[in-house]
C-alpha atoms as a PDB file:
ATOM      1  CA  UNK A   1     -14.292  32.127-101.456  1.00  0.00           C
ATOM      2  CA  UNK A   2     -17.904  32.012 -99.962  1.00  0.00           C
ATOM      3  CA  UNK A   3     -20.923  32.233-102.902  1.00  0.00           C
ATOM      4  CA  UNK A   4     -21.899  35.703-103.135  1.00  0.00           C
ATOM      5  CA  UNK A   5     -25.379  37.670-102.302  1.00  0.00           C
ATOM      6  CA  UNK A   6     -25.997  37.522-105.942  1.00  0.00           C
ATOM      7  CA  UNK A   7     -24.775  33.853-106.963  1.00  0.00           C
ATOM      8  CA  UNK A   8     -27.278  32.960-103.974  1.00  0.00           C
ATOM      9  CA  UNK A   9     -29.923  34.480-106.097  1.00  0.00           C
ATOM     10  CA  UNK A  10     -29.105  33.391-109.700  1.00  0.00           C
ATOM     11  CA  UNK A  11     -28.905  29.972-108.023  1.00  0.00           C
ATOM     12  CA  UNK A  12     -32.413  30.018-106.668  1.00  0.00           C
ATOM     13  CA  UNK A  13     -33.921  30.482-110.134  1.00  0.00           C
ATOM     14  CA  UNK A  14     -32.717  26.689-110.386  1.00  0.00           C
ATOM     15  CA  UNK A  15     -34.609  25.490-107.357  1.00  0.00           C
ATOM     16  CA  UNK A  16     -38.157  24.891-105.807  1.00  0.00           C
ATOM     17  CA  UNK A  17     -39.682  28.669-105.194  1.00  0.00           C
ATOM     18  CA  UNK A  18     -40.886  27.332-101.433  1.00  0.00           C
ATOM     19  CA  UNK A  19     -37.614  26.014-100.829  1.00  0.00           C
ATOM     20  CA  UNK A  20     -35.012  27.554 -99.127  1.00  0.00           C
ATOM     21  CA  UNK A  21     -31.195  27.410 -99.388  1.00  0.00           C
ATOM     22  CA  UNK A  22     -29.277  25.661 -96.396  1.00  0.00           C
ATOM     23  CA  UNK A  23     -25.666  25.413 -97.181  1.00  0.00           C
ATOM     24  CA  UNK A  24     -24.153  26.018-100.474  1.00  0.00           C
ATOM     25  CA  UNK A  25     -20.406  25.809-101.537  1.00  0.00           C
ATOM     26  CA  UNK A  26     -18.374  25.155-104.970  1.00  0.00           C
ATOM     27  CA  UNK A  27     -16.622  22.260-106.152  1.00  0.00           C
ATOM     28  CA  UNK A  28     -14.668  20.836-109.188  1.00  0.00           C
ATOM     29  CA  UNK A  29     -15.587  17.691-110.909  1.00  0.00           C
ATOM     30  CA  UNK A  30     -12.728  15.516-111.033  1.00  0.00           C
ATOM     31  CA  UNK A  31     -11.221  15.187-114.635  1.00  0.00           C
ATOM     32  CA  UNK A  32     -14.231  16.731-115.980  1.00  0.00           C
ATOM     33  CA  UNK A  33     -13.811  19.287-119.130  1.00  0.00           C
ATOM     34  CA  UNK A  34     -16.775  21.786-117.255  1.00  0.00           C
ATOM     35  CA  UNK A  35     -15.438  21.131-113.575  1.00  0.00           C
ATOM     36  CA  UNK A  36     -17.233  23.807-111.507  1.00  0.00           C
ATOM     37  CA  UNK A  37     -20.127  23.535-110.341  1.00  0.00           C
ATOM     38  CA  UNK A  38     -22.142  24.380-107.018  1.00  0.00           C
ATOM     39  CA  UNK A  39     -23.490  22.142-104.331  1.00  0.00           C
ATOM     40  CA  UNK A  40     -27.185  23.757-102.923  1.00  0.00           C
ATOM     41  CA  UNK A  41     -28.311  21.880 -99.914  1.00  0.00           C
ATOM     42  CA  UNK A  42     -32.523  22.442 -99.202  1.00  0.00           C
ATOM     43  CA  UNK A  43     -34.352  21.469 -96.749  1.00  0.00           C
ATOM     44  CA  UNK A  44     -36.099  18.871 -99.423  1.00  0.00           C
ATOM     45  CA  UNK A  45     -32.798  18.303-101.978  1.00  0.00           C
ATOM     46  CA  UNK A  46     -29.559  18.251-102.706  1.00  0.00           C
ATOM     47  CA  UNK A  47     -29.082  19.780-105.738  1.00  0.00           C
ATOM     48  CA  UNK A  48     -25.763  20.050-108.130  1.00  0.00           C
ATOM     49  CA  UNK A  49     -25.715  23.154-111.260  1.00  0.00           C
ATOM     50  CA  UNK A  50     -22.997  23.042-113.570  1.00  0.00           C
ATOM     51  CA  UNK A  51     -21.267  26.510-114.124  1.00  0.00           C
ATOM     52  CA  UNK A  52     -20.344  26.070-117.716  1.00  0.00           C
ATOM     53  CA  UNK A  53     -16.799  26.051-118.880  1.00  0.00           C
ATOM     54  CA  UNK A  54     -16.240  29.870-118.819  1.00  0.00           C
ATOM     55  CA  UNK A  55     -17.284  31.001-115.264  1.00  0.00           C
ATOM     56  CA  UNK A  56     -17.134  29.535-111.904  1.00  0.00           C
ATOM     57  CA  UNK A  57     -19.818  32.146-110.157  1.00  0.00           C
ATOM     58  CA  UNK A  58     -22.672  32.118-112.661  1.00  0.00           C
ATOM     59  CA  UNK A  59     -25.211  28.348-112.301  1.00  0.00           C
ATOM     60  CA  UNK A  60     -26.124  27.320-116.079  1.00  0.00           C
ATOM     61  CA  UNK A  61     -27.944  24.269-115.842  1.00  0.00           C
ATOM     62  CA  UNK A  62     -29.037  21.422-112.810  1.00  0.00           C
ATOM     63  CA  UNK A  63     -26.674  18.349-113.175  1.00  0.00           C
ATOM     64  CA  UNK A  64     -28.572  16.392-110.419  1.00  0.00           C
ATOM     65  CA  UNK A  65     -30.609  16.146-107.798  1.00  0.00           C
ATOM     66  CA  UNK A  66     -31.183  14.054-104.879  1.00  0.00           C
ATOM     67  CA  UNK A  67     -33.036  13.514-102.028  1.00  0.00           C
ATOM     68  CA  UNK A  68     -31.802  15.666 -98.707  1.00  0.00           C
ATOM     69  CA  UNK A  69     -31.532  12.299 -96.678  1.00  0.00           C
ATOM     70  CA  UNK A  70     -28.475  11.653 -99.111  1.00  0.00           C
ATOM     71  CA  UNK A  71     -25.260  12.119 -97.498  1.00  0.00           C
ATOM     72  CA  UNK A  72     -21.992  14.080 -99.084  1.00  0.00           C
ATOM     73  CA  UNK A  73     -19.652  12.935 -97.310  1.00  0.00           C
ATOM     74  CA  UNK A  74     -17.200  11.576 -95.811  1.00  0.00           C
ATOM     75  CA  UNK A  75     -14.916  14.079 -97.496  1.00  0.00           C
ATOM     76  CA  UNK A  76     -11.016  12.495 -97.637  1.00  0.00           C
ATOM     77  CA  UNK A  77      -8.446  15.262 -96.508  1.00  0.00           C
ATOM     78  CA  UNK A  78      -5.017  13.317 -96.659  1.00  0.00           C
ATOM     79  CA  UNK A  79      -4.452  15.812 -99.939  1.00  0.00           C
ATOM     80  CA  UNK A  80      -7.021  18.143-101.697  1.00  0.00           C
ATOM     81  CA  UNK A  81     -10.068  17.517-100.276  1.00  0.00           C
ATOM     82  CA  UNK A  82     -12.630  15.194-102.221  1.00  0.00           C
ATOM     83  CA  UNK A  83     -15.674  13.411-101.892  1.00  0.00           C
ATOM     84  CA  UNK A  84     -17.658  10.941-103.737  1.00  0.00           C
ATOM     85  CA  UNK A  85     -21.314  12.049-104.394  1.00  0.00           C
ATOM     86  CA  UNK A  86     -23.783   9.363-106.631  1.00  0.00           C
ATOM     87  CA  UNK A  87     -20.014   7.824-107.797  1.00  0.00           C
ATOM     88  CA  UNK A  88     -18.513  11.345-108.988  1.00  0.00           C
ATOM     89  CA  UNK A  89     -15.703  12.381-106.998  1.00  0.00           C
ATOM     90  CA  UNK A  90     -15.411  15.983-106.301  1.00  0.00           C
ATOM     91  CA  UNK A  91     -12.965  18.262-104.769  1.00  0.00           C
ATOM     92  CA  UNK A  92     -13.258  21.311-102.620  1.00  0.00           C
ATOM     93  CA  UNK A  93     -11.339  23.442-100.834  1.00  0.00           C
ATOM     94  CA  UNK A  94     -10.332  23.562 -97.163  1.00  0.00           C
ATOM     95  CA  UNK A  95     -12.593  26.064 -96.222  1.00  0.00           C
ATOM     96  CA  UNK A  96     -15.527  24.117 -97.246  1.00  0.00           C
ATOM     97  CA  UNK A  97     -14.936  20.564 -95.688  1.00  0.00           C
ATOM     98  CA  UNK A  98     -16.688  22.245 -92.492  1.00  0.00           C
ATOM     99  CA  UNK A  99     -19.850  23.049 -94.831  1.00  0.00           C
ATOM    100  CA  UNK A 100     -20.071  19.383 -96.054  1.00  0.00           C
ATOM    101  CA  UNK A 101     -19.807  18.187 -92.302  1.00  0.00           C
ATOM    102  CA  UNK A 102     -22.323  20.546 -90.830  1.00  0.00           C
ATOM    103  CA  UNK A 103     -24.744  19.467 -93.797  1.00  0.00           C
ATOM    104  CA  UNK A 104     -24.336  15.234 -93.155  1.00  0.00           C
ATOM    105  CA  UNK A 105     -24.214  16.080 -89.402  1.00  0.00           C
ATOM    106  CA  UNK A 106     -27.833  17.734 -89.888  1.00  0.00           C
ATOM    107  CA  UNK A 107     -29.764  14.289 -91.319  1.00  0.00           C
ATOM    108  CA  UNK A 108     -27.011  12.014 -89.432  1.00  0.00           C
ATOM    109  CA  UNK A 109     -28.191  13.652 -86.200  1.00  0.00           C
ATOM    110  CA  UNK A 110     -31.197  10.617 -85.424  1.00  0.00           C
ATOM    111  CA  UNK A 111     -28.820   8.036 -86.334  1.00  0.00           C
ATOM    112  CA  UNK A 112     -25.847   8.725 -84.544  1.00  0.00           C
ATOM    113  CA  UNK A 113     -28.477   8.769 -81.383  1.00  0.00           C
ATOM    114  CA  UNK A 114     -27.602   6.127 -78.828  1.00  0.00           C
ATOM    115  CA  UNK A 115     -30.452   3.753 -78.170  1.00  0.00           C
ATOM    116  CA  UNK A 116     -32.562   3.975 -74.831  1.00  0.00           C
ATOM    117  CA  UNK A 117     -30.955   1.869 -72.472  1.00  0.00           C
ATOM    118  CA  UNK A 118     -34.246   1.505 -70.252  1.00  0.00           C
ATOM    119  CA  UNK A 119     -37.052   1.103 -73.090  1.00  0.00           C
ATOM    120  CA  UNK A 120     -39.757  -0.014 -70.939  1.00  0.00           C
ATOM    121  CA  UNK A 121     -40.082   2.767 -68.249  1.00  0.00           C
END
């Protein structure tokens, strides 16, 4: 289920006021006692808020943050889909393994470039 107008909102009280939200999508930590939580991709971070143990829609606290040259990915599909990010593993569901790709593909997109076969001319 996508994040709502309104989770958008409560989750930009957690962020940078000149930033502005690129992707965003929920996720479970793995074992974890307080597993959701929400991934908010910027264009300067990648930032992870906890949802506290009693809702899954409302951000409580940032968990982490990273640069946004930090890839998510790869996310492994063979079951539930999971990822690790900064040695957590997460998991997700279907619908948002397209989210996670779209985000890596954005700051993969120089790298994957094939060099100039012809430099000098």
């Amino acid at each position: 289920m996508p994040v709502s107008s309104g989770g958008r909102e409560r989750i930009r009280d957690f962020l940078d006021p000149d930033d502005d939200i690129q992707y965003v999508f929920p996720a479970d930590i793995l074992g974890s006692t307080t597993p959701s939580v929400f991934f908010v991709v910027t264009r300067k971070a990648i930032t992870v808020l906890t949802t506290g143990y009693w809702s899954r829609k409302t951000p409580k606290r940032v968990v982490a943050t990273t640069p946004r040259a930090h890839r998510i990915g790869p996310v492994q599909t063979e079951t539930t889909p999971w990822f690790k990010f900064c040695g957590v593993v997460y998991e997700i569901d279907d619908e948002y393994v397209s989210v996670v790709h779209a985000a890596d593909a954005e700051i993969m997109r120089d790298a994957v470039k094939p060099e100039d076969p012809l430099p000098d001319l």
